[in-house]
Each structure stands twice: as structure tokens, then as C-alpha cells.
N, C-alpha and C. Protein backbone atom coordinates (compact mmCIF):
# COMPACT_ATOMS: atom_id res chain seq x y z
N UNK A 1 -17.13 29.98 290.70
CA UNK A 1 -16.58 29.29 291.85
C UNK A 1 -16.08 27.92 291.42
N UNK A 2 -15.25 27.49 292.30
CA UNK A 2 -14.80 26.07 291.90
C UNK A 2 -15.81 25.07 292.26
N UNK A 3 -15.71 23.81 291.56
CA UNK A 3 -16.73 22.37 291.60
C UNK A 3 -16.76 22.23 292.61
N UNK A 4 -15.04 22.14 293.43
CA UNK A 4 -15.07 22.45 294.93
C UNK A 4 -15.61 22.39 295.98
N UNK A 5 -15.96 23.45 295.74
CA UNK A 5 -17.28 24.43 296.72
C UNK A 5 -18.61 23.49 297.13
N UNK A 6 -19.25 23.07 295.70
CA UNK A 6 -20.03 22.62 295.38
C UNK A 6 -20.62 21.05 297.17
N UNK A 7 -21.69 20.91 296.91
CA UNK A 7 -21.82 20.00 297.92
C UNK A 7 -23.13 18.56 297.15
N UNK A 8 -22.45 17.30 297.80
CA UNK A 8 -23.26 16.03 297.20
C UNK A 8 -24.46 16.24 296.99
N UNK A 9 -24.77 16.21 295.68
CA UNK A 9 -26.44 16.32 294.95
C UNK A 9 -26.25 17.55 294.46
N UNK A 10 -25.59 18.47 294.54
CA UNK A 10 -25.77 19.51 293.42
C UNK A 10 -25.60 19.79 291.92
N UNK A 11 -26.29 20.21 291.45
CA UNK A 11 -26.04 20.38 290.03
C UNK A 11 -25.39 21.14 289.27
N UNK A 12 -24.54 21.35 288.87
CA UNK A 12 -24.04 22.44 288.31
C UNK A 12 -23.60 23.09 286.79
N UNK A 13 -23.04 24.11 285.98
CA UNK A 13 -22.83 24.24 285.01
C UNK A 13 -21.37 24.39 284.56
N UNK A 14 -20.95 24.00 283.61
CA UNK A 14 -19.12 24.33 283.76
C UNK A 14 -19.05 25.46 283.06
N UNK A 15 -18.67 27.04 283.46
CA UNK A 15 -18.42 28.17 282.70
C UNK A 15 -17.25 28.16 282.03
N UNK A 16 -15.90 27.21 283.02
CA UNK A 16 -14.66 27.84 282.65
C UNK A 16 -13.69 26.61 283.03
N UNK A 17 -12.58 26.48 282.18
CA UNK A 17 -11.72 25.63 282.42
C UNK A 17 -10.55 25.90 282.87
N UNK A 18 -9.81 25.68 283.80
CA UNK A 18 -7.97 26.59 284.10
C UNK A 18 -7.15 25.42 284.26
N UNK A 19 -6.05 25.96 283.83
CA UNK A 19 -5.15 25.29 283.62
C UNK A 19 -4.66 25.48 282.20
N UNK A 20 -3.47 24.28 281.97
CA UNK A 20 -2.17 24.54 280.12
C UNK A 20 -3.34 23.97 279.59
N UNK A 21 -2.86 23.76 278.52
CA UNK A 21 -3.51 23.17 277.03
C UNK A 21 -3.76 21.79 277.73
N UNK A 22 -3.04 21.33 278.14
CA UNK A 22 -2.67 19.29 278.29
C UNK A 22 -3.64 18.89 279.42
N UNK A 23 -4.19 20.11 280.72
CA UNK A 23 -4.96 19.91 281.58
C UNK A 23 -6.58 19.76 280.93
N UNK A 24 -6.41 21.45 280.24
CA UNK A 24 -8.30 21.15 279.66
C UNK A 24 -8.29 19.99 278.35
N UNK A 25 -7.38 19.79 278.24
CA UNK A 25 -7.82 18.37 276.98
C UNK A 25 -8.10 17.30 277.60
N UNK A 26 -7.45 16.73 278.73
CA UNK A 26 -7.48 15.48 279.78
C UNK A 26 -8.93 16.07 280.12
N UNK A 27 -9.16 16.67 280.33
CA UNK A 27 -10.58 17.15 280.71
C UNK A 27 -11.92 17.23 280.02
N UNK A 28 -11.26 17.69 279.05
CA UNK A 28 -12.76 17.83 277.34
C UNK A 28 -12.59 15.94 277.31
N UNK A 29 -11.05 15.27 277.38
CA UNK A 29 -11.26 13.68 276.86
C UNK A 29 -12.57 12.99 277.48
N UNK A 30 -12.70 13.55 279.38
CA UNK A 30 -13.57 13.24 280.34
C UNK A 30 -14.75 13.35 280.08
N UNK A 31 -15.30 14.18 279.32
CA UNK A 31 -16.35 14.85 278.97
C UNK A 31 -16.62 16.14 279.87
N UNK A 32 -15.91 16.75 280.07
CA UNK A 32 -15.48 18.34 281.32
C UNK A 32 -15.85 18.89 280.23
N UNK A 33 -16.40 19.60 279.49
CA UNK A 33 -16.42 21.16 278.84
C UNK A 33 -17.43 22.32 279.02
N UNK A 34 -17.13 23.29 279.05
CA UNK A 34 -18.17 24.44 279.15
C UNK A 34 -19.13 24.43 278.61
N UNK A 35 -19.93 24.60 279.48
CA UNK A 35 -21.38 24.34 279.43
C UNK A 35 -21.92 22.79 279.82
N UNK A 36 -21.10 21.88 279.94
CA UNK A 36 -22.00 20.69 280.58
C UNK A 36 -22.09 20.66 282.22
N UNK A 37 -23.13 20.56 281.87
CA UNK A 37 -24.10 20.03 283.16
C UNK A 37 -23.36 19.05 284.15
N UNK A 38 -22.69 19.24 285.24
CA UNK A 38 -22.36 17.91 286.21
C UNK A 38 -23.06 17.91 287.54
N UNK A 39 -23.40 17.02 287.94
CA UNK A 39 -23.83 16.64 289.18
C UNK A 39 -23.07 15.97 290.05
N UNK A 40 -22.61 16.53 291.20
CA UNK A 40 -22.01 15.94 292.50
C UNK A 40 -22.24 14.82 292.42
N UNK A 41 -22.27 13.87 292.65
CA UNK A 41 -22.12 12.65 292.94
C UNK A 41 -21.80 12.68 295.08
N UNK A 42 -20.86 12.73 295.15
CA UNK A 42 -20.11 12.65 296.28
C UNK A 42 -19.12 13.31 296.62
N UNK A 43 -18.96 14.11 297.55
CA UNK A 43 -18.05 15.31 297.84
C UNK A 43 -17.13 15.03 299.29
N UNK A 44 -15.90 14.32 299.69
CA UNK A 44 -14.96 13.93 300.77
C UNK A 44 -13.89 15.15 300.16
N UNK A 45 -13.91 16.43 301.30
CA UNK A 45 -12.32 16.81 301.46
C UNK A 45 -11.66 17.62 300.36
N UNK A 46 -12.30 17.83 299.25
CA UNK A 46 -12.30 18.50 297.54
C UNK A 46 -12.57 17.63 296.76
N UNK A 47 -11.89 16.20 297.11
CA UNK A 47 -12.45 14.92 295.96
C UNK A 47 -13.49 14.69 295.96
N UNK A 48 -13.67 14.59 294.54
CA UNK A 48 -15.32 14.48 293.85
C UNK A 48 -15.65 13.37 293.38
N UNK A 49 -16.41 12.29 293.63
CA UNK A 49 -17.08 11.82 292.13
C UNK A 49 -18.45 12.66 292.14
N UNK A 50 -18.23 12.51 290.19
CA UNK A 50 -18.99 13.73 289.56
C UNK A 50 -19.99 12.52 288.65
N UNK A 51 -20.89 13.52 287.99
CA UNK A 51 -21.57 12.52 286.66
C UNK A 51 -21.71 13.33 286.03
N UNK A 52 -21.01 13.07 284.56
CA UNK A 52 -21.24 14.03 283.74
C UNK A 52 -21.90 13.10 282.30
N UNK A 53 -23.02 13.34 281.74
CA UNK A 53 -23.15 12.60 280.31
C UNK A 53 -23.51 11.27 281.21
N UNK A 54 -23.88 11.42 281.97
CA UNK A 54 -24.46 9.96 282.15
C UNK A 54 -23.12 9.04 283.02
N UNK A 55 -21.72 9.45 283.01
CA UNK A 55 -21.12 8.68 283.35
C UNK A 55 -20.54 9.66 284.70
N UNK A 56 -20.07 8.43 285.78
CA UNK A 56 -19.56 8.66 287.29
C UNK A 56 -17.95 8.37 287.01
N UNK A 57 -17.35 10.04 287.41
CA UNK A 57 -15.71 9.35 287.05
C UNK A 57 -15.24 10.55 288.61
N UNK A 58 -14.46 10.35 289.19
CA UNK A 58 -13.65 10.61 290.39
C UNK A 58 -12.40 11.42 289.77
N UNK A 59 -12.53 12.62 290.91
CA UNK A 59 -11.53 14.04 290.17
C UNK A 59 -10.79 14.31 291.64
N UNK A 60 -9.59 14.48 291.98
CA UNK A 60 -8.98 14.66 292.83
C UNK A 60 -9.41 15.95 292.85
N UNK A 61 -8.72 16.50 294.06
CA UNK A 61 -8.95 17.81 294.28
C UNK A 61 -8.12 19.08 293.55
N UNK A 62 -7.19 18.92 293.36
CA UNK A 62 -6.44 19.62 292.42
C UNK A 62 -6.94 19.57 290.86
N UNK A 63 -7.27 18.65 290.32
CA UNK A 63 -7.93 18.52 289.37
C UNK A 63 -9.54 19.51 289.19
N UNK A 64 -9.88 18.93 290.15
CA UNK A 64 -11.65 19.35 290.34
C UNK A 64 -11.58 20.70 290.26
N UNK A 65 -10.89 21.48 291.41
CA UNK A 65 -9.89 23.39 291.17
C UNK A 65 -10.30 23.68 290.06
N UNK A 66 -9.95 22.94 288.87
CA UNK A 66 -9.88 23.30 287.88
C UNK A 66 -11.28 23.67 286.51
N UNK A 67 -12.62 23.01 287.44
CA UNK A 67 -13.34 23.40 286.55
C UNK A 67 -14.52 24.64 287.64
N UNK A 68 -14.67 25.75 286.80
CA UNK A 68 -15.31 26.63 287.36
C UNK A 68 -16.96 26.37 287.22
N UNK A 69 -17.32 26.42 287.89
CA UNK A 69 -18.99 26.27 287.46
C UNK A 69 -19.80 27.49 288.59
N UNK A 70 -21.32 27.43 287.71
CA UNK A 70 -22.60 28.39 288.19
C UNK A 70 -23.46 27.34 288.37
N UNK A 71 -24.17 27.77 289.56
CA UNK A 71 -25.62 26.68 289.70
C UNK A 71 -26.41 27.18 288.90
């Protein structure tokens, strides 16, 4: 399912990345890759702030689409 979905305080796992080459790299730069661990932060409307690695960074909603995760 998408991060999306997901609701403030949840934890989740990243299985899968979608999108070209230029999307999941802007994304691995973030620290986004399969298998890390993110936690909701705050969830308005699809926009997220997330924490991933310790750090809080803000993913539009079209962006966010883009990473698949499992609780």
C-alpha cells in the first residue's frame, strides 16, 4: 500500500519504490530505500512529514504515492 494510506504515529517498512530512475534516486538521496523503517510523523490530505534515520523531512503527496510500504 502507499505511505499514503498510512496514519500519524505509524510505523512502517518501505517494500517498494515507483517511479523513473531520477524519482527513486531523489529518494535513496532522502534516505527512502527498501527496507527502511519510517514513521509518520504527521499526515494532512496525502502530505507527510515522515522520519526516517532519525531525520523529519516533508513529502508531498505525489511524491509520498511513491513509496510502497508493510506495517
Amino acid at each position: 500500500m502507499p505511505i499514503t494510506i498510512a496514519k500519524t504515529g505509524d510505523i512502517v517498512r518501505i517494500i517498494r519504490i515507483t517511479g523513473d530512475d531520477s524519482i527513486r534516486t531523489h529518494l535513496a538521496e532522502l534516505g527512502f530505500a527498501v527496507g527502511a523503517e519510517v514513521k509518520v510523523v504527521k499526515a494532512v490530505k496525502g502530505n507527510l512529514i515522515l522520519q526516517v534515520h532519525g531525520t523529519r523531512l516533508a513529502l508531498d503527496q505525489s511524491m509520498a504515492s511513491r513509496l510502497l510500504v508493510e506495517f
